[in-house]
N, C-alpha and C. Protein backbone atom coordinates (compact mmCIF):
# COMPACT_ATOMS: atom_id res chain seq x y z
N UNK A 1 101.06 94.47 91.95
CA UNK A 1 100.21 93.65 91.14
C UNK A 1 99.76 94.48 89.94
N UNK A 2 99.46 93.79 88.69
CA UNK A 2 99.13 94.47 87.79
C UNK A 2 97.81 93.97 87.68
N UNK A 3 96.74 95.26 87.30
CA UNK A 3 95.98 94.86 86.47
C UNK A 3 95.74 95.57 85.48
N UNK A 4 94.83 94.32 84.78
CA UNK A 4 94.70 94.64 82.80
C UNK A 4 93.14 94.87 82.72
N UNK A 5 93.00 95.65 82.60
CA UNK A 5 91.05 96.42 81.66
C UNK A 5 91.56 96.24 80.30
N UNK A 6 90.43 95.42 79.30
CA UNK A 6 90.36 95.38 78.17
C UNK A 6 88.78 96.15 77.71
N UNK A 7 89.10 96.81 77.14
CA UNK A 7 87.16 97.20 76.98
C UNK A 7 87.08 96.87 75.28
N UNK A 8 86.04 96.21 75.45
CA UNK A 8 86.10 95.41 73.86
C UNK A 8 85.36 96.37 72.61
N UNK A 9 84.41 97.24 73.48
CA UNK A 9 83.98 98.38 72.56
C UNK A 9 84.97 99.37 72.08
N UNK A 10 86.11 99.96 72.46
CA UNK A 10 87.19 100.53 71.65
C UNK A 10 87.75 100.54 70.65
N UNK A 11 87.13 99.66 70.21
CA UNK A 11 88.03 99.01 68.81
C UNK A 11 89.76 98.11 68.56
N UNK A 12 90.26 98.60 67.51
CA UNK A 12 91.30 98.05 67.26
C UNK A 12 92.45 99.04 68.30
N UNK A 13 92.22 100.12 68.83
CA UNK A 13 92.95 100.83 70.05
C UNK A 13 93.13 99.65 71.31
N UNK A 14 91.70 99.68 71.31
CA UNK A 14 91.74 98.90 73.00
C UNK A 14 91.98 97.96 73.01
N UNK A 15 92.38 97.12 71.42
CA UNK A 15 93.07 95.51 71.41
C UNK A 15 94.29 95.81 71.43
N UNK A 16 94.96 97.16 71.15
CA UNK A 16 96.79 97.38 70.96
C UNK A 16 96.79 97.27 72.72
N UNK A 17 96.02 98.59 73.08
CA UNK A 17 96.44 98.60 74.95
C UNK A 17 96.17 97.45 75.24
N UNK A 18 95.09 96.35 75.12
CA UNK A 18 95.48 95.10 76.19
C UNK A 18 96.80 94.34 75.99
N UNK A 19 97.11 94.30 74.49
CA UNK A 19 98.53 93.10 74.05
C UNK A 19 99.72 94.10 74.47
N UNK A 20 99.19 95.86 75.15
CA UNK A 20 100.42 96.13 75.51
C UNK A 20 100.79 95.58 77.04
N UNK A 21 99.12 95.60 77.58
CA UNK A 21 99.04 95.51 78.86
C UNK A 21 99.75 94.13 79.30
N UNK A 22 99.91 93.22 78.53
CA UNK A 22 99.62 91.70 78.82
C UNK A 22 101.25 91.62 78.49
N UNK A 23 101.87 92.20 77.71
CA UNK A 23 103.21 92.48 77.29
C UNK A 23 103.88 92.94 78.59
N UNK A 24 102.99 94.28 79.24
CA UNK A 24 104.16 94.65 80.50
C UNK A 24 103.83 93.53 81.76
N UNK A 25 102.37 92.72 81.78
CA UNK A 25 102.46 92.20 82.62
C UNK A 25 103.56 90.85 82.94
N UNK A 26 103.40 90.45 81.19
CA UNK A 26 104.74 89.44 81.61
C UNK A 26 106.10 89.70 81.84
N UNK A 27 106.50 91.09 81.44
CA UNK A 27 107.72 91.48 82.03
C UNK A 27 107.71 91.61 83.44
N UNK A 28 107.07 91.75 83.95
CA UNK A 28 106.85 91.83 85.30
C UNK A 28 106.92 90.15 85.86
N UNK A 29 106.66 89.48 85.52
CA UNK A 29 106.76 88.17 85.78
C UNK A 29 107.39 87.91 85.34
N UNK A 30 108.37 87.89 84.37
CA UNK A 30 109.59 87.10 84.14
C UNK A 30 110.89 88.17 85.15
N UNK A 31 110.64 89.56 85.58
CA UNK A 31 111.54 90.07 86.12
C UNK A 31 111.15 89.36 87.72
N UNK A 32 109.83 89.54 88.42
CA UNK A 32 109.81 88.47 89.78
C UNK A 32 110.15 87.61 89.49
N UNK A 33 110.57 86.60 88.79
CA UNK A 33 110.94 84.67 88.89
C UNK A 33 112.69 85.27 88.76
N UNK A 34 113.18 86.07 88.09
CA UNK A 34 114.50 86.27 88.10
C UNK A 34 115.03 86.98 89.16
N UNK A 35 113.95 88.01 90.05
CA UNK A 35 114.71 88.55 91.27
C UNK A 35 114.45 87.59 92.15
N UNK A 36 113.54 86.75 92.27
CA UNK A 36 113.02 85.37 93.69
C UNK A 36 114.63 84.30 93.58
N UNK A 37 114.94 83.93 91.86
CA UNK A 37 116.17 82.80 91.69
C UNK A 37 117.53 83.66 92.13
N UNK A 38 117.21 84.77 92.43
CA UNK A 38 118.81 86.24 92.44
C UNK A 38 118.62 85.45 94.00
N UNK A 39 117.93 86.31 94.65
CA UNK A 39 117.53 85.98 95.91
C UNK A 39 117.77 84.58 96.52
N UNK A 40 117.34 83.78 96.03
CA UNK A 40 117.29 82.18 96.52
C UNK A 40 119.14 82.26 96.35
N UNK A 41 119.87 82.01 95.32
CA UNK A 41 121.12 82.15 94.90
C UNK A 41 121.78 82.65 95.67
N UNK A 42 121.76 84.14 96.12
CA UNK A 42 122.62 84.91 97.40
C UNK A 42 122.46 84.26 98.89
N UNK A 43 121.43 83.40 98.81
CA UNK A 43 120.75 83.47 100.37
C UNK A 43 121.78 82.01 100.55
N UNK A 44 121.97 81.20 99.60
CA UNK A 44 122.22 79.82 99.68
C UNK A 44 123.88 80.44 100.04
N UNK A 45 124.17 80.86 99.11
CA UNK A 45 126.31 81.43 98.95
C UNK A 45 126.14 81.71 100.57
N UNK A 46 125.41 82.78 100.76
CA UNK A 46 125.86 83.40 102.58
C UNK A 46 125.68 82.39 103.69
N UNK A 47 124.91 81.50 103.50
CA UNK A 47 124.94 80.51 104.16
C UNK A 47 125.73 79.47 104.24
N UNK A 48 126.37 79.21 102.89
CA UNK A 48 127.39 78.63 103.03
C UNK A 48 128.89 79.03 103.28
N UNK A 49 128.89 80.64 103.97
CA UNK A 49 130.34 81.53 104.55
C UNK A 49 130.63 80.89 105.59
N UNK A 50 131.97 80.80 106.03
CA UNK A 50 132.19 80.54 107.05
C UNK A 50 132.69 81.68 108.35
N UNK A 51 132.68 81.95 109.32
CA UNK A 51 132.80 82.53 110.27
C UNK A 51 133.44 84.05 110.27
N UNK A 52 135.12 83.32 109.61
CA UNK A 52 135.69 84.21 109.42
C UNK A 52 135.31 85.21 108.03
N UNK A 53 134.63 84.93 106.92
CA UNK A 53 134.27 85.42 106.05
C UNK A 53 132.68 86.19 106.33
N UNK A 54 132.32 85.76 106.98
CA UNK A 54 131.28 86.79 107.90
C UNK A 54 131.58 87.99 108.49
N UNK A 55 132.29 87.49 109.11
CA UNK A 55 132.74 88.80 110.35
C UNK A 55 133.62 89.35 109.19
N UNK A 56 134.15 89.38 108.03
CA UNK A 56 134.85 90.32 106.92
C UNK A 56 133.39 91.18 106.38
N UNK A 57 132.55 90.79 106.24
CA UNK A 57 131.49 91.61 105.36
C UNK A 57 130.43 92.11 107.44
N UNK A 58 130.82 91.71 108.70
CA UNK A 58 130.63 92.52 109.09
C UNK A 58 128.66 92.26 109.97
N UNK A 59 128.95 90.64 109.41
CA UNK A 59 127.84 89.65 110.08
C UNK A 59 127.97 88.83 111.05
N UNK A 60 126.68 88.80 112.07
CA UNK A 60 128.12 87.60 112.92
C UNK A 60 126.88 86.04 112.36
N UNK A 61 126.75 85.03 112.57
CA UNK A 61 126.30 83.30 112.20
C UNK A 61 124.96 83.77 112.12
N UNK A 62 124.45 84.39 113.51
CA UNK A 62 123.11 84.28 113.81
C UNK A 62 122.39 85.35 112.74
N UNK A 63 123.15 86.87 112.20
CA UNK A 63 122.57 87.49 111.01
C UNK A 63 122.57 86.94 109.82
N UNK A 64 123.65 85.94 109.62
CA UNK A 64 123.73 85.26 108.25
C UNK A 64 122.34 83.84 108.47
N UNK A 65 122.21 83.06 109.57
CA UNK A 65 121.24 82.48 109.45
C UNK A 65 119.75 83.19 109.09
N UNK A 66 119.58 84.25 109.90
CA UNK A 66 118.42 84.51 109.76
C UNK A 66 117.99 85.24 108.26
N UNK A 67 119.43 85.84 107.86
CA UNK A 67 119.22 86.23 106.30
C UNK A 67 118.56 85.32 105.28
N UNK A 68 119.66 84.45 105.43
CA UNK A 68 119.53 83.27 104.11
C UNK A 68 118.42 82.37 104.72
N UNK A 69 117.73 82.34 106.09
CA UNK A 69 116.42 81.27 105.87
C UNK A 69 115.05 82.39 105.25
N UNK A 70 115.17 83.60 105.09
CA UNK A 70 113.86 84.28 104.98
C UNK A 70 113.60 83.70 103.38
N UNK A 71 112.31 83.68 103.39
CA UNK A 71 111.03 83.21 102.30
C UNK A 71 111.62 84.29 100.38
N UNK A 72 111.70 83.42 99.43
CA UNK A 72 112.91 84.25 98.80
C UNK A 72 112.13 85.16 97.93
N UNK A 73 110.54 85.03 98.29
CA UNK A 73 109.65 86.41 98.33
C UNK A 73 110.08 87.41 98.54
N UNK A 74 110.41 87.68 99.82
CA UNK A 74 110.78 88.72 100.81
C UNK A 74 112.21 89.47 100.78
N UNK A 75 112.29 90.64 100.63
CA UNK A 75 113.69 91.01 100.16
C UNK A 75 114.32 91.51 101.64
C-alpha cells in the first residue's frame, strides 16, 4: 500500500513531492489492474487444458482446478 504525506507548509517542494507521490501511486494501480487481468487471463487458458496437456506441463485436473479457481488477487 502506498501512502502519500503532503505537508502544505513546504512550499512549492512539497507540492512537486505530492504530484510525485500521486504519480507513483497511480503507477502502482494501473500496474495491480494489469497483473489481477494477467492473472484472471492465465487462470481461465489452464482451465480450459485438457488432460493430456496438463500432465505435459506436469499438473494433474485437481492442481489445475485449484489454480485457476484462486481469487485473481492472490498470486
Amino acid at each position: 500500500m502506498v501512502a502519500i504525506h503532503w505537508d502544505a507548509t513546504r512550499g512549492r517542494s512539497g507540492q512537486r513531492h505530492a504530484v510525485l507521490a500521486l504519480g507513483d501511486a497511480w503507477d502502482h494501480v494501473v500496474a495491480s489492474l494489469g497483473a489481477w487481468r494477467r492473472r484472471t487471463r492465465e487462470r481461465a487458458e489452464l482451465a480450459a487444458l485438457d488432460d493430456r496437456m496438463l500432465k505435459d506441463i506436469g499438473l494433474t485436473r485437481a492442481d489445475a482446478e485449484f489454480l485457476s479457481n484462486k481469487p485473481f488477487w492472490r498470486e
